[in-house]
PDB file of N, CA and C in Angstrom:
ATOM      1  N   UNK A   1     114.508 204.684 333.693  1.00  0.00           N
ATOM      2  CA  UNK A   1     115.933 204.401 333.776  1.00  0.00           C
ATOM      3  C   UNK A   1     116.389 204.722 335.206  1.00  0.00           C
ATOM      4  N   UNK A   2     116.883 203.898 335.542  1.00  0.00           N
ATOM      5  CA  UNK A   2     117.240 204.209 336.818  1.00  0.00           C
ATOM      6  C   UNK A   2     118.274 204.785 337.217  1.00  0.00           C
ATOM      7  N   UNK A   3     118.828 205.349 338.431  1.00  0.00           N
ATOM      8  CA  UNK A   3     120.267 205.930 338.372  1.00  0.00           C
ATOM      9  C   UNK A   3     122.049 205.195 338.700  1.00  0.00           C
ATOM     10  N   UNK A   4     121.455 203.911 338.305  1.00  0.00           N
ATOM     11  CA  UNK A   4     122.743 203.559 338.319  1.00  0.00           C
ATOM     12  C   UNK A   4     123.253 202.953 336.394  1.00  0.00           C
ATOM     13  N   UNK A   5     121.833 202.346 336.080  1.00  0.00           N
ATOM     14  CA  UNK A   5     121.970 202.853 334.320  1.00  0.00           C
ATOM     15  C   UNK A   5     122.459 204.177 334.087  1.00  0.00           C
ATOM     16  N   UNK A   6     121.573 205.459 334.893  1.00  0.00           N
ATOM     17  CA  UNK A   6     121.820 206.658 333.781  1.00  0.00           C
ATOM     18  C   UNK A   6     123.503 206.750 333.815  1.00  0.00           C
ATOM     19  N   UNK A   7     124.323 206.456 335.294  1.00  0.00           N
ATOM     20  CA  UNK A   7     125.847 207.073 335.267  1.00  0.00           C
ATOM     21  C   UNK A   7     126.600 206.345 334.229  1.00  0.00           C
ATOM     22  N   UNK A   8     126.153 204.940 334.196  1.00  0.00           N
ATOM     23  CA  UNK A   8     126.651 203.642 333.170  1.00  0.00           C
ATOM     24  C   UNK A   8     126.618 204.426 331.632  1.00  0.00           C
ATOM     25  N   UNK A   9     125.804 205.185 331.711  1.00  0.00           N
ATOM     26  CA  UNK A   9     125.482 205.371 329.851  1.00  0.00           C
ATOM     27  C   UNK A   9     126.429 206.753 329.796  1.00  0.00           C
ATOM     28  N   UNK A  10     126.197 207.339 331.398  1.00  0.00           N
ATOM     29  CA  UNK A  10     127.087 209.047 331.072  1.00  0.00           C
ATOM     30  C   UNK A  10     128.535 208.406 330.920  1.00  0.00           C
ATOM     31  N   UNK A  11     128.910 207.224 332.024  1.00  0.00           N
ATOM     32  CA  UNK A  11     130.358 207.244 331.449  1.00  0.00           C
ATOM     33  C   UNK A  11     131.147 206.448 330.342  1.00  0.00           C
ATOM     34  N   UNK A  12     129.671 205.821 329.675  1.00  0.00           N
ATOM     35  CA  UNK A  12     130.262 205.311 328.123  1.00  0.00           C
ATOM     36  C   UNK A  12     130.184 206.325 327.744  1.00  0.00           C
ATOM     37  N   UNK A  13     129.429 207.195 327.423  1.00  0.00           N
ATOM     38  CA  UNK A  13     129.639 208.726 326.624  1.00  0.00           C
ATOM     39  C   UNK A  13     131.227 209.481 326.867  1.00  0.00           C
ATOM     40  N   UNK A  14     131.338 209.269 327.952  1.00  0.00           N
ATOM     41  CA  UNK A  14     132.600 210.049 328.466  1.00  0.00           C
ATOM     42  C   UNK A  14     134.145 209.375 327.837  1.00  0.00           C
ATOM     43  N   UNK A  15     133.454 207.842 327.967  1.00  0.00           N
ATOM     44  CA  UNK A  15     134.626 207.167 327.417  1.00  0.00           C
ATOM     45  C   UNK A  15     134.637 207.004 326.113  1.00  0.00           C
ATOM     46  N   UNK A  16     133.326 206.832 325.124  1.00  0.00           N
ATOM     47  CA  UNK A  16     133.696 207.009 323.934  1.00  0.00           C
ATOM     48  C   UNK A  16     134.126 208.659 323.449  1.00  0.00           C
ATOM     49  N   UNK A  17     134.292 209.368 324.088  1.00  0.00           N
ATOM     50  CA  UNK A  17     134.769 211.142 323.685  1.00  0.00           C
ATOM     51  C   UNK A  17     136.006 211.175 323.627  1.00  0.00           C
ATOM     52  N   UNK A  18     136.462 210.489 324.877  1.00  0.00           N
ATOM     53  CA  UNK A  18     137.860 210.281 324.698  1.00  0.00           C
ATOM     54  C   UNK A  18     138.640 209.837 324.213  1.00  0.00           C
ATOM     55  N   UNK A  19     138.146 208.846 323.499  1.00  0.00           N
ATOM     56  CA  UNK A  19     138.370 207.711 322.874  1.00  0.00           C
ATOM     57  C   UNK A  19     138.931 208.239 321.095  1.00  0.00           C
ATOM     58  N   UNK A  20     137.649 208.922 320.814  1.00  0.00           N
ATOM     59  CA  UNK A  20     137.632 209.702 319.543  1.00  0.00           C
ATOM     60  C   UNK A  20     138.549 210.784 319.405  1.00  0.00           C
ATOM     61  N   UNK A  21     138.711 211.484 321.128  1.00  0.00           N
ATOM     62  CA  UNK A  21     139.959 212.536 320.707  1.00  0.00           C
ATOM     63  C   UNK A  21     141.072 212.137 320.959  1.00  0.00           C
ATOM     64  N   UNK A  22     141.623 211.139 321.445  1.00  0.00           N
ATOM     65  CA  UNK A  22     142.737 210.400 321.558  1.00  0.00           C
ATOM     66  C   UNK A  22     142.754 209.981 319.745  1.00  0.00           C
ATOM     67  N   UNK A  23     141.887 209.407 318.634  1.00  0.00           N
ATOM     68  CA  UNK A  23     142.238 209.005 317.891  1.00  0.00           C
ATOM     69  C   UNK A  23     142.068 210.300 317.145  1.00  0.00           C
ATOM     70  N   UNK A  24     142.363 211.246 317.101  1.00  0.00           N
ATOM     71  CA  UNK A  24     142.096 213.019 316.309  1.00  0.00           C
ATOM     72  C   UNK A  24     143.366 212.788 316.763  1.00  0.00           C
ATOM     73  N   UNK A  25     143.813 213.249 317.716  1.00  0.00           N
ATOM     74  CA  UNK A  25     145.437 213.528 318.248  1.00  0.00           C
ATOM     75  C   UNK A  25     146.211 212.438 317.097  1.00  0.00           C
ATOM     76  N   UNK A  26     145.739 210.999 317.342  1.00  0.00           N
ATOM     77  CA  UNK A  26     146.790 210.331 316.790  1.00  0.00           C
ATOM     78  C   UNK A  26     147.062 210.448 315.329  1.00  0.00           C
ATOM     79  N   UNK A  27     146.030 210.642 314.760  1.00  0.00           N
ATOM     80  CA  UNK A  27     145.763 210.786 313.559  1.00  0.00           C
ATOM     81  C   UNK A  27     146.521 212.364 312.837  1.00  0.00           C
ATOM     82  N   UNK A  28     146.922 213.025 313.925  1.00  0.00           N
ATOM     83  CA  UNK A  28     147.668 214.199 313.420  1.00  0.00           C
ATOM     84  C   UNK A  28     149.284 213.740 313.601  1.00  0.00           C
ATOM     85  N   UNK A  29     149.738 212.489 314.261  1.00  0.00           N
ATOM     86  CA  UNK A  29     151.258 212.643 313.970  1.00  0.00           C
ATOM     87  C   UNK A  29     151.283 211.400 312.402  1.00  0.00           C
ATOM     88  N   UNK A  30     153.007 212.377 312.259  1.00  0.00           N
ATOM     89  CA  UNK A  30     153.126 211.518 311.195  1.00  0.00           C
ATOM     90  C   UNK A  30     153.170 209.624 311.090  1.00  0.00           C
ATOM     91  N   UNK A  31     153.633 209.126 309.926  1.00  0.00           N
ATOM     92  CA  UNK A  31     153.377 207.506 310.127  1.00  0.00           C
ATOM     93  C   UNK A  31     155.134 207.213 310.557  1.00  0.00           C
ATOM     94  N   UNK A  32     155.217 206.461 311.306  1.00  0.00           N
ATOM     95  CA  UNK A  32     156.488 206.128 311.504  1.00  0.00           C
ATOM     96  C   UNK A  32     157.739 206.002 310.542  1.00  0.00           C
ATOM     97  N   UNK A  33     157.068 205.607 309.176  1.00  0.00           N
ATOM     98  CA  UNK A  33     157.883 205.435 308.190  1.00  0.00           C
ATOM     99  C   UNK A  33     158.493 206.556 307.159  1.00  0.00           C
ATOM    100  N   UNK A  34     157.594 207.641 307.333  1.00  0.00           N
ATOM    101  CA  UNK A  34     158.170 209.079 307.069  1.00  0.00           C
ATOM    102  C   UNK A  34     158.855 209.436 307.851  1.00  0.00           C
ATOM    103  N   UNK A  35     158.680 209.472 309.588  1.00  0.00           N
ATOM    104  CA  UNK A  35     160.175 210.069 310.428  1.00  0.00           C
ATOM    105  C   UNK A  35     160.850 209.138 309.685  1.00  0.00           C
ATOM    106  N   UNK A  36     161.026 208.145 309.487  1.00  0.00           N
ATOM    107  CA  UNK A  36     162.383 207.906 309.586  1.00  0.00           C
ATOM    108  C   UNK A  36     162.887 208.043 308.043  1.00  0.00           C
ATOM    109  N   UNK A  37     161.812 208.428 306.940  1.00  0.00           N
ATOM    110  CA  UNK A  37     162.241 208.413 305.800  1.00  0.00           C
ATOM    111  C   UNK A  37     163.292 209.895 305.884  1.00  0.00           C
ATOM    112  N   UNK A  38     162.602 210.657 306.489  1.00  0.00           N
ATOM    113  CA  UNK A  38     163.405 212.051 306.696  1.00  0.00           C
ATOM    114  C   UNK A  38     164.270 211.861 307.532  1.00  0.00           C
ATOM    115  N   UNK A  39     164.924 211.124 307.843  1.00  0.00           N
ATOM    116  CA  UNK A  39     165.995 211.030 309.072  1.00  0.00           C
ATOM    117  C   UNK A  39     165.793 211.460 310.226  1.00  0.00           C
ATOM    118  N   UNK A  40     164.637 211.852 310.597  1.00  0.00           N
ATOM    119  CA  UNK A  40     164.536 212.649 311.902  1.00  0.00           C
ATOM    120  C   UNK A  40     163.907 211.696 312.547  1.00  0.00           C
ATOM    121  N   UNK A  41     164.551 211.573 314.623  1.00  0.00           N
ATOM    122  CA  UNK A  41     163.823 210.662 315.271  1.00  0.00           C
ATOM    123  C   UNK A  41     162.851 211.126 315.672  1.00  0.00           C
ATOM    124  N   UNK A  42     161.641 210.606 316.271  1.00  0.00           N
ATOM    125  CA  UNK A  42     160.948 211.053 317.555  1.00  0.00           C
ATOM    126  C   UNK A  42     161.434 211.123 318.813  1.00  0.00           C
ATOM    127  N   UNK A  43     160.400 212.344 319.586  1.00  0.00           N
ATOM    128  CA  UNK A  43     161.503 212.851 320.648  1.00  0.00           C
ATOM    129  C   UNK A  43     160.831 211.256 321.579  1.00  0.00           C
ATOM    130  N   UNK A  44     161.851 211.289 322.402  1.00  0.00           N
ATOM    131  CA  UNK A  44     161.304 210.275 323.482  1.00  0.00           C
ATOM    132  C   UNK A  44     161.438 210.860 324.927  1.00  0.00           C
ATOM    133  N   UNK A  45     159.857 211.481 325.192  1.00  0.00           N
ATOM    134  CA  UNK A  45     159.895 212.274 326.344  1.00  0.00           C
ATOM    135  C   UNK A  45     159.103 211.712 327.131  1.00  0.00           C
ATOM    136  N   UNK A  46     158.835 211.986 328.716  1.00  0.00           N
ATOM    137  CA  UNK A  46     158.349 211.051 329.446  1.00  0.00           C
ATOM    138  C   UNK A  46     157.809 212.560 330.782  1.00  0.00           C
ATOM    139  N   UNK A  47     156.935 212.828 330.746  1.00  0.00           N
ATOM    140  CA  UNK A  47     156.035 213.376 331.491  1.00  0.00           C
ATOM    141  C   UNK A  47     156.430 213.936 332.885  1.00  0.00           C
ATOM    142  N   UNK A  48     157.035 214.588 333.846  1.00  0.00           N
ATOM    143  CA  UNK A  48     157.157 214.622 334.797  1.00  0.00           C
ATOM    144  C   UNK A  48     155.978 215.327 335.540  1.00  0.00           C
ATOM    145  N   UNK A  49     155.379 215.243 336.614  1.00  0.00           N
ATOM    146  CA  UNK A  49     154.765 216.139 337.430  1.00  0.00           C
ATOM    147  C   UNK A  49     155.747 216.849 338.707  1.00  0.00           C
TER     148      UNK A  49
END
């Protein structure tokens, strides 16, 4: 394997990890249709650095 395969395969690894914990995160908020069954909005916040 050569070394421009091996980085190709490290950064599908890297990208499927992320991938999976991005869908763990998502999978912990509620479904849209319960906020709003409870009347409560989502916050709508936007990141500053």
């Amino acid at each position: 394997m050569d070394a421009r395969q091996s980085l190709r395969n490290a950064l599908d690894n890297r990208l499927a990890a992320s991938a999976r914990m991005v869908a763990g995160l998502m999978a912990q908020f509620p479904e849209p249709q319960d906020i709003a069954a409870n009347g409560n909005r989502p916050l709508d916040v936007v990141a500053r650095d």
